[in-house]
Protein backbone atom coordinates (compact mmCIF):
# COMPACT_ATOMS: atom_id res chain seq x y z
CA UNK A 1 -52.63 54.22 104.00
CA UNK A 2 -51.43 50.97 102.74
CA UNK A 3 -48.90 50.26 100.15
CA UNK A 4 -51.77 49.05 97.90
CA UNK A 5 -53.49 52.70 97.40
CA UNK A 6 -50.29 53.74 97.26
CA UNK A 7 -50.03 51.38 93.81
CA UNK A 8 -53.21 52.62 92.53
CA UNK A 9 -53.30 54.13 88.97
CA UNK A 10 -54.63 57.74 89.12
CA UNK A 11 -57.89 58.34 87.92
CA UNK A 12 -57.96 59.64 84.14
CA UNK A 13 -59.66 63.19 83.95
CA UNK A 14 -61.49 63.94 81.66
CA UNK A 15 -60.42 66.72 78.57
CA UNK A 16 -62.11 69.50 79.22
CA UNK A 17 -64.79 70.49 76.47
CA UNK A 18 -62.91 74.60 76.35
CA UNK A 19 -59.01 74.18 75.85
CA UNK A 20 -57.25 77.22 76.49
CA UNK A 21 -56.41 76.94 73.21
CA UNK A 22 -59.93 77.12 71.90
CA UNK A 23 -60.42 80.44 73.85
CA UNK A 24 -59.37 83.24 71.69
CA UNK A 25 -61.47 81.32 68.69
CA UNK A 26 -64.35 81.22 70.82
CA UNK A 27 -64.22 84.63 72.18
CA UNK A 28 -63.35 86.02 68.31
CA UNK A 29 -66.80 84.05 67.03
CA UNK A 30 -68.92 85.76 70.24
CA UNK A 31 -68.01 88.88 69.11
CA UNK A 32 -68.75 88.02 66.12
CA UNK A 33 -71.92 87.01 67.01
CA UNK A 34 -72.51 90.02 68.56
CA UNK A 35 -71.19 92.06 65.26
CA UNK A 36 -74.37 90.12 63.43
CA UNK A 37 -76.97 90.52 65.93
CA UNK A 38 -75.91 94.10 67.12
CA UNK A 39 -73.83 95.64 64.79
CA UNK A 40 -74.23 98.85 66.32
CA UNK A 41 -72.38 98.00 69.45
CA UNK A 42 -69.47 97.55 67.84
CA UNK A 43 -69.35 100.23 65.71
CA UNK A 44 -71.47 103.24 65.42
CA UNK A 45 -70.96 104.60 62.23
CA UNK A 46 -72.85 104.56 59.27
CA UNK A 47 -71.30 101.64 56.50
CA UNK A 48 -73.01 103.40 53.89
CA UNK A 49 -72.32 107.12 54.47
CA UNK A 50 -69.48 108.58 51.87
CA UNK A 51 -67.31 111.38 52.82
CA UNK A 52 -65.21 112.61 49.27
CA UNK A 53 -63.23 114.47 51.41
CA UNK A 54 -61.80 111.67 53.77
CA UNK A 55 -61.88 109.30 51.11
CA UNK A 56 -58.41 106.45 51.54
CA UNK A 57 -57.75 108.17 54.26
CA UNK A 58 -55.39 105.74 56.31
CA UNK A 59 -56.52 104.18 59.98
CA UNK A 60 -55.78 106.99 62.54
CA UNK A 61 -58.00 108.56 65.32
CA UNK A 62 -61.63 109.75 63.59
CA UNK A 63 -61.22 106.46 61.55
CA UNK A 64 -59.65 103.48 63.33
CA UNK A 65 -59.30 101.27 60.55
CA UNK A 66 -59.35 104.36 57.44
CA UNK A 67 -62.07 105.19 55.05
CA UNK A 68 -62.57 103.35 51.41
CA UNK A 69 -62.36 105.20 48.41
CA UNK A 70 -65.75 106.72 49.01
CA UNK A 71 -64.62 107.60 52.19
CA UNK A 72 -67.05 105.09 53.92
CA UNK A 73 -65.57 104.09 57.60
CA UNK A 74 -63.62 100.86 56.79
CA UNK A 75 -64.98 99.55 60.59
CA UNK A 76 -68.20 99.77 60.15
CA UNK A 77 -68.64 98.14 56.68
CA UNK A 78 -66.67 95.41 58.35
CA UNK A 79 -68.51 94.90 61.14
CA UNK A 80 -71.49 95.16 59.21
CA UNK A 81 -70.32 93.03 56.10
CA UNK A 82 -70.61 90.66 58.71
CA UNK A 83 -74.35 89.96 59.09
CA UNK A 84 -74.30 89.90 54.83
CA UNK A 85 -71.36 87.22 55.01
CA UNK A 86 -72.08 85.12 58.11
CA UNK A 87 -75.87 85.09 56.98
CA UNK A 88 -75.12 83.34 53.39
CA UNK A 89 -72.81 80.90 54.94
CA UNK A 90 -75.43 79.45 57.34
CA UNK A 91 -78.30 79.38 55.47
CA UNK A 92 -75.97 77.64 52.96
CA UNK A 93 -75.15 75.67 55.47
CA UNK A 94 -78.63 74.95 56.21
CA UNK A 95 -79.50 73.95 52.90
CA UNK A 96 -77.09 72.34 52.34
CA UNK A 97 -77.52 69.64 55.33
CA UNK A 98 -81.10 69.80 55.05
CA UNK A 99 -81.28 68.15 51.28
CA UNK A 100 -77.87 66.26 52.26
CA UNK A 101 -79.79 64.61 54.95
CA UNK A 102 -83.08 63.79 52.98
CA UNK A 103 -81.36 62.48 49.99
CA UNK A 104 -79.00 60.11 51.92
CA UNK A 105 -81.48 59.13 53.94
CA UNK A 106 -83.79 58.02 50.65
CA UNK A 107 -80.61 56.65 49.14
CA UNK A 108 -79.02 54.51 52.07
CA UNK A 109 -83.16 53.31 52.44
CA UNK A 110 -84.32 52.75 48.41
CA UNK A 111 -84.13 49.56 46.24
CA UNK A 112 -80.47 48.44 45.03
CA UNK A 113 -80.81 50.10 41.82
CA UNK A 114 -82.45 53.56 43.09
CA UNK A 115 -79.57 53.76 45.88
CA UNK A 116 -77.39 52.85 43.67
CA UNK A 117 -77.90 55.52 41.44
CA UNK A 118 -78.35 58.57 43.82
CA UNK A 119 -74.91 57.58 45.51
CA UNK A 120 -72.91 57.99 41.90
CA UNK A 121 -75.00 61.13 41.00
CA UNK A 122 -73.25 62.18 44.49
CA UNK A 123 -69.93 60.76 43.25
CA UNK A 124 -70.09 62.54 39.97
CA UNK A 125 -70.81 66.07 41.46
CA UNK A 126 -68.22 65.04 44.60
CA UNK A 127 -65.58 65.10 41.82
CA UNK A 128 -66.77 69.82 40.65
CA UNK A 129 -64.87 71.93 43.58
CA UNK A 130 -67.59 73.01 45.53
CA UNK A 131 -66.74 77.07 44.47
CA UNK A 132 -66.73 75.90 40.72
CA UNK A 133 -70.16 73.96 40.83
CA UNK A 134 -71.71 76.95 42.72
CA UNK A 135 -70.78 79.35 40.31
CA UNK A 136 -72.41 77.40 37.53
CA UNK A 137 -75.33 77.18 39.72
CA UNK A 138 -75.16 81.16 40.11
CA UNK A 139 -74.53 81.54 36.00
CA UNK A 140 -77.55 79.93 35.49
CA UNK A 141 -79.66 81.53 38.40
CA UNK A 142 -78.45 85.19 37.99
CA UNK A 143 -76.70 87.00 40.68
CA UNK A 144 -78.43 88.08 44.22
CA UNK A 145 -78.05 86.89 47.68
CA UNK A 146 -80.68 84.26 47.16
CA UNK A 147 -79.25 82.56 44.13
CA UNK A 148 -75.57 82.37 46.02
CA UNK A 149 -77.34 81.07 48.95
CA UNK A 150 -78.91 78.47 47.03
CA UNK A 151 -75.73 77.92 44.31
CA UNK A 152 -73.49 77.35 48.02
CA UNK A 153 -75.76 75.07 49.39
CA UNK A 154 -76.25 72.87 46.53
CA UNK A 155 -72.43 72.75 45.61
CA UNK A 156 -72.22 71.10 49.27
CA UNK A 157 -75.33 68.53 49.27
CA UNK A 158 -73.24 65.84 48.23
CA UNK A 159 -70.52 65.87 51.03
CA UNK A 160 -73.40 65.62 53.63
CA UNK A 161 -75.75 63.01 51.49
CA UNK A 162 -72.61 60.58 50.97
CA UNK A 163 -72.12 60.57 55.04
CA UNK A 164 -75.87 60.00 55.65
CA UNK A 165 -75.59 57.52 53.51
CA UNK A 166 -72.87 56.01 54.35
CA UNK A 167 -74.32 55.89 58.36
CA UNK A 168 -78.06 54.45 56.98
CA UNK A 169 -76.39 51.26 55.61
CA UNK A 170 -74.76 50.97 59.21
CA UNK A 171 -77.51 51.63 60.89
CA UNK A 172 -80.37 49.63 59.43
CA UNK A 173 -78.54 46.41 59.65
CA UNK A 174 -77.75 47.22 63.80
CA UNK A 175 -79.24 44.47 66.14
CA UNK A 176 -81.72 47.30 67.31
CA UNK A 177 -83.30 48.27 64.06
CA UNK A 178 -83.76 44.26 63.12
CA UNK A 179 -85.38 43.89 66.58
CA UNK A 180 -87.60 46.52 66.14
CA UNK A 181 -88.54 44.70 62.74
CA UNK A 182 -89.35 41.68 64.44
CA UNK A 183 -91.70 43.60 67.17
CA UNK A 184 -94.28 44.64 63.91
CA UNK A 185 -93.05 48.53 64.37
CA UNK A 186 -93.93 50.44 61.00
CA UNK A 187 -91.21 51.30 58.89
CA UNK A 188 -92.14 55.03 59.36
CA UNK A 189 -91.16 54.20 63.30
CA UNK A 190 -88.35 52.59 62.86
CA UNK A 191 -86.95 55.43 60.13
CA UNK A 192 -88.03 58.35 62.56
CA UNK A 193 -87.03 56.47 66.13
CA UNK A 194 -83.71 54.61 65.24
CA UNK A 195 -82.35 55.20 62.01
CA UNK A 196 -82.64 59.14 61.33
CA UNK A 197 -80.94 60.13 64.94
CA UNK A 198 -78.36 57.40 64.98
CA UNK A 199 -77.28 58.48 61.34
CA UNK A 200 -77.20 61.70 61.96
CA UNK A 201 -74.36 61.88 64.44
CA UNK A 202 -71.65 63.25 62.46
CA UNK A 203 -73.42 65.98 60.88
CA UNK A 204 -73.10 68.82 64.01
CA UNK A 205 -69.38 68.59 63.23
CA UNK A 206 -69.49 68.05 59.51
CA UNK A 207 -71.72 71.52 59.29
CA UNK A 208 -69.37 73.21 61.49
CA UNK A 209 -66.44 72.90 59.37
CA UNK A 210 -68.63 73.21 55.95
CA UNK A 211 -69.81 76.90 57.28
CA UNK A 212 -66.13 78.08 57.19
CA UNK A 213 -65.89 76.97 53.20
CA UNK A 214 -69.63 78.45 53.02
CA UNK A 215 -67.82 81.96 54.04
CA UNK A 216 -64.99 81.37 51.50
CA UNK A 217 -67.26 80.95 48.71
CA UNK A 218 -69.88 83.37 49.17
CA UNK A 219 -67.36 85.96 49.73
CA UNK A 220 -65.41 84.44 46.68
CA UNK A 221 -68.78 84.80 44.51
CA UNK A 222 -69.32 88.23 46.14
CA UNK A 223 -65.75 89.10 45.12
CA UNK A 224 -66.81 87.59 41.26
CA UNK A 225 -69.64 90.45 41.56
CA UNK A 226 -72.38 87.68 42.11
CA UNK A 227 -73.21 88.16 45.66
CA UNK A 228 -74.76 91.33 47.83
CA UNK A 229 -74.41 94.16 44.96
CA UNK A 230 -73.30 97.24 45.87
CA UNK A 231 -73.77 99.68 47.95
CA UNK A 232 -73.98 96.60 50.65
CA UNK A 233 -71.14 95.93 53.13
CA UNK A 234 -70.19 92.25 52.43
CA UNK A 235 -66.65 91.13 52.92
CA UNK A 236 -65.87 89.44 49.33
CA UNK A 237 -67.46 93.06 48.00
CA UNK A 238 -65.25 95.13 50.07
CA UNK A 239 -62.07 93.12 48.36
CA UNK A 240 -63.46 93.41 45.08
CA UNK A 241 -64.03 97.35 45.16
CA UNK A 242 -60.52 97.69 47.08
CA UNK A 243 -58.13 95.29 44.56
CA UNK A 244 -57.85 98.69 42.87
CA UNK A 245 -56.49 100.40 45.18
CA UNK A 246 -54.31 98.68 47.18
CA UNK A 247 -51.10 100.49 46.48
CA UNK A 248 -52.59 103.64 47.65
CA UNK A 249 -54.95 102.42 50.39
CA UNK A 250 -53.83 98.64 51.58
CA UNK A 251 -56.48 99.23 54.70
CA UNK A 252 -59.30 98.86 52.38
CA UNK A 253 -58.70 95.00 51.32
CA UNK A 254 -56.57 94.00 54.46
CA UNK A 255 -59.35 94.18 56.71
CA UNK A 256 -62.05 92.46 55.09
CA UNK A 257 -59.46 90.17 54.01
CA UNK A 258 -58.28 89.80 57.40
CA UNK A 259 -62.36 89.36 58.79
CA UNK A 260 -62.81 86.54 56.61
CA UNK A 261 -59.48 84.64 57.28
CA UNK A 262 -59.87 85.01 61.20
CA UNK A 263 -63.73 83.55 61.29
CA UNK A 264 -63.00 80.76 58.75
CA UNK A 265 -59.60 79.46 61.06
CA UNK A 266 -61.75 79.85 64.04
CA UNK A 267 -64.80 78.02 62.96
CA UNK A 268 -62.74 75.32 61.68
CA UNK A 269 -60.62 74.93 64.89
CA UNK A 270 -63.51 74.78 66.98
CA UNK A 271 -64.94 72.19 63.64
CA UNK A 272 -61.57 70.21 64.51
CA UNK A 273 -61.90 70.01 68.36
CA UNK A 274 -65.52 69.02 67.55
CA UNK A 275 -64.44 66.08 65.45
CA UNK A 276 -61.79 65.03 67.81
CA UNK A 277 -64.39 64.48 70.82
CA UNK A 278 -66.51 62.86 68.33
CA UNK A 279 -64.11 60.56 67.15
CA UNK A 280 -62.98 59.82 71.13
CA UNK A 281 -59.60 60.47 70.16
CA UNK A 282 -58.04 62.72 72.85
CA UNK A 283 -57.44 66.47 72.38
């Protein structure tokens, strides 16, 4: 071997796309997963069966995590508060980038004026807290899983329109868009070939760290009594009926409280590692 390859640089690897420190995350949101399409599997028991006579009684052997003061298995409405919780956040989520996406697309595409005045409608609702302007949207609508759904998902439009448009304006003055201008192509084409995909780049990773303040609110309105109404198993519910009794039965809020904090660090770690590969910048 010659003193040459013995100069070389080594080759730069490549970060790998699962960190060990992104395992226990990912592992906690698969069973999570599994919690919302399965609940059964992880645990057996009936969330909305009352016992009087186990009622706060603390974690132990017939009830690993303790009954509520109904004497419902604390477990199982956690496990199965899950689907109730996890479901508003997406669909939130969902709406949320769907009308995000349509609206910055119209506004980084209109006339000066019309673009000009959808981007400081998005400034002026940018400047509510995203919980705040979704309970107004929930006074208004009434309370129900629907309403929150919709209240959530409005709230976060304008964090997803103001990227959009922020990425049309880039995009539509790129040397590929003007040369597909000169070739004749429709503006239709060029909208649905070049400009939509490339603007929509950041979005994966901006909806992956907007579903963990999704879960937060919903289970915030839940907690304000505007979310899933009782008897359903939803964690913000499961704090509200417990506040009351948490010097006699601390089991009863921990764990929901404890379900919620857990999936919202762990979406928005993997939301972070996301955003670093997106950004190249290296882990």
């Amino acid at each position: 071997m010659t003193a040459a390859a013995d100069a070389a640089p080594p080759r730069p690897t490549r970060a790998p796309l699962v960190l060990p420190a992104l395992f226990l995350p990912i592992l906690f949101l698969a069973v999570l997963a599994v919690a919302v399409a399965a609940p059964g599997l992880v645990a057996g028991a009936d969330p909305l069966a009352a016992d009087p006579l186990r009622a706060l009684a603390p974690p132990g052997a017939g009830h690993l995590l303790g009954t509520d003061h109904l004497g419902r298995d604390v477990l199982a409405r956690v496990v199965h508060g899950a689907r109730h919780s996890l479901s508003i956040g997406v669909l939130a989520t969902a709406v949320a980038v769907t009308a995000g996406v349509l609206l910055g697309l119209a506004a980084g595409l209109a006339h000066r004026w019309a673009g000009e005045a959808l981007a400081r409608a998005f400034d002026v609702l940018s400047t509510f807290p995203e919980l705040l302007l979704a309970l107004l949207v929930v006074a208004v609508t009434g309370p129900g899983t629907v309403n929150v759904v919709l209240a959530i998902g409005i709230a976060q439009i304008p964090t997803y329109a103001r990227v959009v448009r922020a990425q049309t304006f880039v995009v539509r003055r790129s040397g590929y868009v003007e040369q597909a201008v000169t070739f004749g192509h429709s503006r239709g084409r060029i909208v649905a070939r070049h400009v939509l995909p490339n603007a929509l780049g950041p979005i994966p990773v901006l909806a992956t760290l907007g579903l963990g303040q999704a879960i937060v609110a919903a289970s915030g309105l839940s907690f304000l009594g505007m979310g899933p109404q009782p008897p359903a198993a939803e964690w913000g519910a499961m704090l509200s009926e417990a506040r009351n009794y948490l010097r006699v039965a601390w089991w009863e809020a921990l764990f929901p409280g404890l379900a919620v904090t857990l999936t919202v660090v762990c979406v928005t770690v993997v939301g972070r590692r996301l955003q670093r590969r997106f950004e190249g910048r290296a882990a």
